[in-house]
C-alpha atoms as a PDB file:
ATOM      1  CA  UNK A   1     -21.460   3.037 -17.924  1.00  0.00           C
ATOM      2  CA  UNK A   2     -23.743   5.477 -15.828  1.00  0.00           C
ATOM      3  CA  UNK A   3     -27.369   5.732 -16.297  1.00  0.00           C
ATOM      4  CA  UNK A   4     -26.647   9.032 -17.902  1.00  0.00           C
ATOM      5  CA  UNK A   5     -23.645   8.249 -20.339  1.00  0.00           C
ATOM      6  CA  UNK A   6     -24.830   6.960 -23.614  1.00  0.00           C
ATOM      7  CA  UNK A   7     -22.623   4.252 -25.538  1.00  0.00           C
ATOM      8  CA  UNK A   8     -21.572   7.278 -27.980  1.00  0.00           C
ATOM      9  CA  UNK A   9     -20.073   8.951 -24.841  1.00  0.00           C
ATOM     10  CA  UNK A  10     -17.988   6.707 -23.590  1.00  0.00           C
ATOM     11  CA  UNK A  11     -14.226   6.592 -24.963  1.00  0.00           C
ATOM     12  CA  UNK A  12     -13.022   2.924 -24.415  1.00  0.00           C
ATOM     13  CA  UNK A  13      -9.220   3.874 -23.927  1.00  0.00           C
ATOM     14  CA  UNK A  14     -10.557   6.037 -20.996  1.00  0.00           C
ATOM     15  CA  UNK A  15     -12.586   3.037 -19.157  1.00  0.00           C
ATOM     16  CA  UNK A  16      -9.551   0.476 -19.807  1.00  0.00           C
ATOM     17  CA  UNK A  17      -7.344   3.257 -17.664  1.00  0.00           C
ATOM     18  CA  UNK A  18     -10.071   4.004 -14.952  1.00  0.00           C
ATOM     19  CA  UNK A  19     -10.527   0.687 -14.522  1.00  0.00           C
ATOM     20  CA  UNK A  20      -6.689  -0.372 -14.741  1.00  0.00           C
ATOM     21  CA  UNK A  21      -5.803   2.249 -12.119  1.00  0.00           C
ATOM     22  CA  UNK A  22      -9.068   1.137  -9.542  1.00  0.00           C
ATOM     23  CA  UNK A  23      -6.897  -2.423  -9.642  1.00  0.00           C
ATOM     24  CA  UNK A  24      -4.080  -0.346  -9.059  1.00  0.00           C
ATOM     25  CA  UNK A  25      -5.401   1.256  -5.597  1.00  0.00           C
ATOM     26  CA  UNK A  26      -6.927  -1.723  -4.360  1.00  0.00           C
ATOM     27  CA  UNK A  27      -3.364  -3.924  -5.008  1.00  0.00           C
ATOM     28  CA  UNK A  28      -1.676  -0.609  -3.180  1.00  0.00           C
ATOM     29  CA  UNK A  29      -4.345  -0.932  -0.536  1.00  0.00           C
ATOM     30  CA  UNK A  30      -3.435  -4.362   0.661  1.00  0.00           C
ATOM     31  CA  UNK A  31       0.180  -2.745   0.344  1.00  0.00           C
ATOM     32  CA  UNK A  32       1.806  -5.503  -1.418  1.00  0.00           C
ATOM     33  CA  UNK A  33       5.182  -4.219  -2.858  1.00  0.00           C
ATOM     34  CA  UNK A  34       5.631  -2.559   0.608  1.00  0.00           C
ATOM     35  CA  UNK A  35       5.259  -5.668   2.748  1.00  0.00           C
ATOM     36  CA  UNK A  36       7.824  -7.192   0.118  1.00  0.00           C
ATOM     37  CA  UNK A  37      10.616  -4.556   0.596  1.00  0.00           C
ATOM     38  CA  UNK A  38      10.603  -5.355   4.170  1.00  0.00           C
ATOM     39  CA  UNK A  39       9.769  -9.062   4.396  1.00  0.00           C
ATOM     40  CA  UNK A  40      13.131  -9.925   5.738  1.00  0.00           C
ATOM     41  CA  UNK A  41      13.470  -7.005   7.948  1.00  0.00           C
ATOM     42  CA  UNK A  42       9.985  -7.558   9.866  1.00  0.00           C
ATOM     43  CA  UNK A  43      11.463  -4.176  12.503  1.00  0.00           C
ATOM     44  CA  UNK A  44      10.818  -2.057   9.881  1.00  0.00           C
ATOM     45  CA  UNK A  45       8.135   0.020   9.536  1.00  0.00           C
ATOM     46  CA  UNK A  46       6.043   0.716   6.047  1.00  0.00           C
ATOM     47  CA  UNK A  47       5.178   4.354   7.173  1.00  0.00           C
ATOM     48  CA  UNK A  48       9.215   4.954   7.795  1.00  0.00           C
ATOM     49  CA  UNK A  49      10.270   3.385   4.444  1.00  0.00           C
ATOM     50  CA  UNK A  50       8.023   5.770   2.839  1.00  0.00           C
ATOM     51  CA  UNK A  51       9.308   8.590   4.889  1.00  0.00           C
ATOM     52  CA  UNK A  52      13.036   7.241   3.575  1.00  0.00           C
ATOM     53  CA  UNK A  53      11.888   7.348   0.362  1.00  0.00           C
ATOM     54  CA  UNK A  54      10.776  10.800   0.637  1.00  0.00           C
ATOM     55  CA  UNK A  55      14.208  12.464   2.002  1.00  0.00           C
ATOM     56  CA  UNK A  56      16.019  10.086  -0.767  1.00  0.00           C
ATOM     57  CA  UNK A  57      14.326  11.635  -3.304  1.00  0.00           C
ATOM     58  CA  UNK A  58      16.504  15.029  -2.169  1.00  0.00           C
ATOM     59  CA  UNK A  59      14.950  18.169  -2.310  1.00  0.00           C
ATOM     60  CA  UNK A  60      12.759  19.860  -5.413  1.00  0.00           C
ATOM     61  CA  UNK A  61      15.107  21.896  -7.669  1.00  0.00           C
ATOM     62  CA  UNK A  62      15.929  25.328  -6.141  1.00  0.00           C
ATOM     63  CA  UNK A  63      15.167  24.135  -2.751  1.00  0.00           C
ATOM     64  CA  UNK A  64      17.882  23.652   0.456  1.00  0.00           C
ATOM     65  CA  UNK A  65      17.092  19.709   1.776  1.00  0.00           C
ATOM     66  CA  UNK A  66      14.622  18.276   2.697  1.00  0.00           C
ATOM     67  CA  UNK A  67      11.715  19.002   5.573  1.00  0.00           C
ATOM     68  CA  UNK A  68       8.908  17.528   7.010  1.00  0.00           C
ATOM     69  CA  UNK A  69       6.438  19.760   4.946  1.00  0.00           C
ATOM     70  CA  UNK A  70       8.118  18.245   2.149  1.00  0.00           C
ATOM     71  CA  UNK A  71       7.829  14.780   3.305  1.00  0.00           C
ATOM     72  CA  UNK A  72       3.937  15.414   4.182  1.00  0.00           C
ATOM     73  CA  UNK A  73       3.612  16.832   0.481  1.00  0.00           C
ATOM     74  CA  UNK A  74       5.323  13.740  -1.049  1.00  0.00           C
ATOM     75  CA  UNK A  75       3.279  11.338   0.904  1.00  0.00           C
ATOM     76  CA  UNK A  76       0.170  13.564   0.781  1.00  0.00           C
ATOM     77  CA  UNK A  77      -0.786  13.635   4.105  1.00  0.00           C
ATOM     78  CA  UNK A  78      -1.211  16.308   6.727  1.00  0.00           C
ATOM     79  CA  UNK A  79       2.013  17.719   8.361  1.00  0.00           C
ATOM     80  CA  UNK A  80       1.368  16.737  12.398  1.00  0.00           C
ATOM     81  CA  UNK A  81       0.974  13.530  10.633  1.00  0.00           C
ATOM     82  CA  UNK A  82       4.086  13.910   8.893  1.00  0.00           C
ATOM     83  CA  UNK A  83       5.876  15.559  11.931  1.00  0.00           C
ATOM     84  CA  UNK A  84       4.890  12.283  14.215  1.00  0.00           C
ATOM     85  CA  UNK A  85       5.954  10.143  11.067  1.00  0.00           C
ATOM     86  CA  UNK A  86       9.342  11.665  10.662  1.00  0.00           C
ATOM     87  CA  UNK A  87       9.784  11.970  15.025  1.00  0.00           C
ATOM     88  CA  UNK A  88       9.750   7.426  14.506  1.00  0.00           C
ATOM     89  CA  UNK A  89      11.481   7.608  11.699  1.00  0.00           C
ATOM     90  CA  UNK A  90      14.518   9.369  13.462  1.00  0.00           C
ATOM     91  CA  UNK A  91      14.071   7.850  16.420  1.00  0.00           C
ATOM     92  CA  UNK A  92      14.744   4.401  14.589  1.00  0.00           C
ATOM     93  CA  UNK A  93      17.670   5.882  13.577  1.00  0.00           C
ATOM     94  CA  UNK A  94      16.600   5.969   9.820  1.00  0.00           C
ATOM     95  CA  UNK A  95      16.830   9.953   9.746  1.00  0.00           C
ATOM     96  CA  UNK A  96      18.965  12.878  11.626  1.00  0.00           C
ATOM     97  CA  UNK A  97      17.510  16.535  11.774  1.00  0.00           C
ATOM     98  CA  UNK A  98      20.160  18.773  10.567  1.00  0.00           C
ATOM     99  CA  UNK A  99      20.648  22.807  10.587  1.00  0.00           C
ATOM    100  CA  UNK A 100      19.874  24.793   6.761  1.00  0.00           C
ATOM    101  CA  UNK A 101      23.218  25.846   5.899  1.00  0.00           C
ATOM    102  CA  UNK A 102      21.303  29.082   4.903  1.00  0.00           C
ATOM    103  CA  UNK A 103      19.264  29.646   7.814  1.00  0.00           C
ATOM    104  CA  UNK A 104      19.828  28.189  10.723  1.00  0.00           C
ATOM    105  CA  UNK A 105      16.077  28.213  11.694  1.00  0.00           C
ATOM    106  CA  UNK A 106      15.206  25.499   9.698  1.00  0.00           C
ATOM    107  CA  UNK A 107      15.589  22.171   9.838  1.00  0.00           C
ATOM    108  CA  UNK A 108      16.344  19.670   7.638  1.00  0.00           C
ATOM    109  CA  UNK A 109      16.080  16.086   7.124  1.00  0.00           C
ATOM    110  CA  UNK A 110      18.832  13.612   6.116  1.00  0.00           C
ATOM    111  CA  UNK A 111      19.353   9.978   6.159  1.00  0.00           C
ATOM    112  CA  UNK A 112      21.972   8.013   8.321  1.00  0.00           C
ATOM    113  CA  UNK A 113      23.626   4.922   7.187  1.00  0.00           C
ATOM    114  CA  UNK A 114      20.921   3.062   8.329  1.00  0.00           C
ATOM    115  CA  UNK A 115      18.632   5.078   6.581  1.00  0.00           C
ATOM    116  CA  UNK A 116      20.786   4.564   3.298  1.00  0.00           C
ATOM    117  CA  UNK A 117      21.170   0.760   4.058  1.00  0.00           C
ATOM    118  CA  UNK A 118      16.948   0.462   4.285  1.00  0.00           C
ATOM    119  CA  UNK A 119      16.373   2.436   1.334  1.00  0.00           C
ATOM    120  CA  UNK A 120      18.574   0.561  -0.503  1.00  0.00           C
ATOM    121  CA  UNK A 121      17.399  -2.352   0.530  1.00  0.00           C
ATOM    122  CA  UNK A 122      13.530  -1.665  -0.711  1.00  0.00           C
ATOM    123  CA  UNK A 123      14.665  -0.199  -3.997  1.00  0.00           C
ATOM    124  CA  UNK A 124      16.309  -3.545  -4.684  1.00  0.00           C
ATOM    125  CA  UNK A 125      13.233  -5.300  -3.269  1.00  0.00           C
ATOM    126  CA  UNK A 126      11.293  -3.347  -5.386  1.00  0.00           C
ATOM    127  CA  UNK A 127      13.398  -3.958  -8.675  1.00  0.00           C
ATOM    128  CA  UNK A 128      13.233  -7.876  -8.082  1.00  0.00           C
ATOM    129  CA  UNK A 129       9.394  -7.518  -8.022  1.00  0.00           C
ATOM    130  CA  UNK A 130       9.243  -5.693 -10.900  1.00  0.00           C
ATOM    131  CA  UNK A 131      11.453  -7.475 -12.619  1.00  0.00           C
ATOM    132  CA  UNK A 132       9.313 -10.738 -11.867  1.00  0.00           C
ATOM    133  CA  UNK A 133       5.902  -9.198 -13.131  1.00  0.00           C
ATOM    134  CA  UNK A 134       8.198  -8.048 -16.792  1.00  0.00           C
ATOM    135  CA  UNK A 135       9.519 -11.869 -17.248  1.00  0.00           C
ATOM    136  CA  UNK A 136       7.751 -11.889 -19.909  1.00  0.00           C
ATOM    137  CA  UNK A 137       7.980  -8.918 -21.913  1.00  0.00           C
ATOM    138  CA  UNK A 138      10.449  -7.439 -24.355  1.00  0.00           C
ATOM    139  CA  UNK A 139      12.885  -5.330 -23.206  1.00  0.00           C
ATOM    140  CA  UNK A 140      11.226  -2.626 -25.537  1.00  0.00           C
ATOM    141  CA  UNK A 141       7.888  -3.136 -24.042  1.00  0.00           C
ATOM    142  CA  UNK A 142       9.230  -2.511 -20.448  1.00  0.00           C
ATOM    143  CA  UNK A 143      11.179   0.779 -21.865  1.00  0.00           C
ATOM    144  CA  UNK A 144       7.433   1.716 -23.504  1.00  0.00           C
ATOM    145  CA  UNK A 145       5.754   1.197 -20.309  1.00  0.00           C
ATOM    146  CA  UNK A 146       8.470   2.844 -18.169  1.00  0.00           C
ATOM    147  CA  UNK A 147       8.149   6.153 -20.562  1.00  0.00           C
ATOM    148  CA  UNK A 148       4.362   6.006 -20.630  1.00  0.00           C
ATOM    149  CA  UNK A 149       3.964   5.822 -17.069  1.00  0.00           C
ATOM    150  CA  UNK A 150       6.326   8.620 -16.327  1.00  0.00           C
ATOM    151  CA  UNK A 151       4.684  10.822 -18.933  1.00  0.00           C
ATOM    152  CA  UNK A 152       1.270   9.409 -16.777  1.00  0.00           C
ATOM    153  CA  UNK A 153       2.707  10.794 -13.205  1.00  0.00           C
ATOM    154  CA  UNK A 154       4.317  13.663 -14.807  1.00  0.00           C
ATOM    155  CA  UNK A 155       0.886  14.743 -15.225  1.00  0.00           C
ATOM    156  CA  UNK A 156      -0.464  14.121 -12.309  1.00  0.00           C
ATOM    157  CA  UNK A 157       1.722  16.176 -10.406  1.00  0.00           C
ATOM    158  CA  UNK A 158       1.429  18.986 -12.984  1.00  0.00           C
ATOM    159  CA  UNK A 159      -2.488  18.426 -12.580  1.00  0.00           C
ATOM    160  CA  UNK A 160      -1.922  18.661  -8.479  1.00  0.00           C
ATOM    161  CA  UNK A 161       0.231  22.168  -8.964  1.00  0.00           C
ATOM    162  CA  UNK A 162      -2.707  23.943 -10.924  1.00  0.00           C
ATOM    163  CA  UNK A 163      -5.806  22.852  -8.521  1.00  0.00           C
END
């Protein structure tokens, strides 16, 4: 509590969440489930998986594949970032740059085989950690939590389109 809240002020639902997603950041700060989708495949690159991840995810509804703006939106930083990001990423030979089929200007991104085979390989990475940390809970508590956290980042990007 701040020196200015009184006890009447603060909403104990609201604290339990602040303080459950500061644990949150500092576990994705020491980048933990990352290291663990790649442990066996030391070549590959953190950055890179997230930059799979990003052109996995396909293109927003209404839009013709993906770009690097797109992948710089996704993983929120700025695009020359992005652009240098993407530029490893293909050069590993996770990514290919590919013509729009409505406007040859632009560019798009798309995965090769070995960018399939890598995301793959951290979404099942990713499922056997998760699936450790929910040994223990019902199968309805994990379908709870799986709604209620959707319905959490749902709003978070809706809260990120109107700023």
């Amino acid at each position: 509590m701040s020196a200015t809240e009184t006890a009447t002020d603060v909403d104990p639902v609201l604290v339990a969440v602040a303080r459950a997603m500061t644990r949150i950041r500092r576990r994705q700060a020491r980048r933990t489930l990352g290291r663990s989708a790649v442990k066996d495949q030391p070549q590959v690159d953190l950055h890179q998986i997230a930059v799979v991840d990003a052109v996995e995810e396909g293109p927003p509804p209404g839009q013709e594949g993906v770009t690097v703006g797109l992948v710089a939106e996704r993983l929120d930083i700025d695009p020359s970032r992005a652009s240098r990001v993407v530029a490893a990423t293909i050069d590993n030979g996770y990514l290919r740059r590919v013509a729009s089929q409505r406007d040859g200007r632009r560019i798009c991104l798309e995965l090769t085989a070995r960018g399939v085979e890598a995301v793959q390989h951290a979404h099942q990475s990713r499922q056997a950690f998760y699936k450790r940390l929910f040994a223990d809970w019902s199968a309805r508590d994990q379908q709870e939590f799986a709604r209620l956290l959707t319905k959490f980042i749902d709003s978070l990007a809706e809260e990120d389109v109107s700023r």
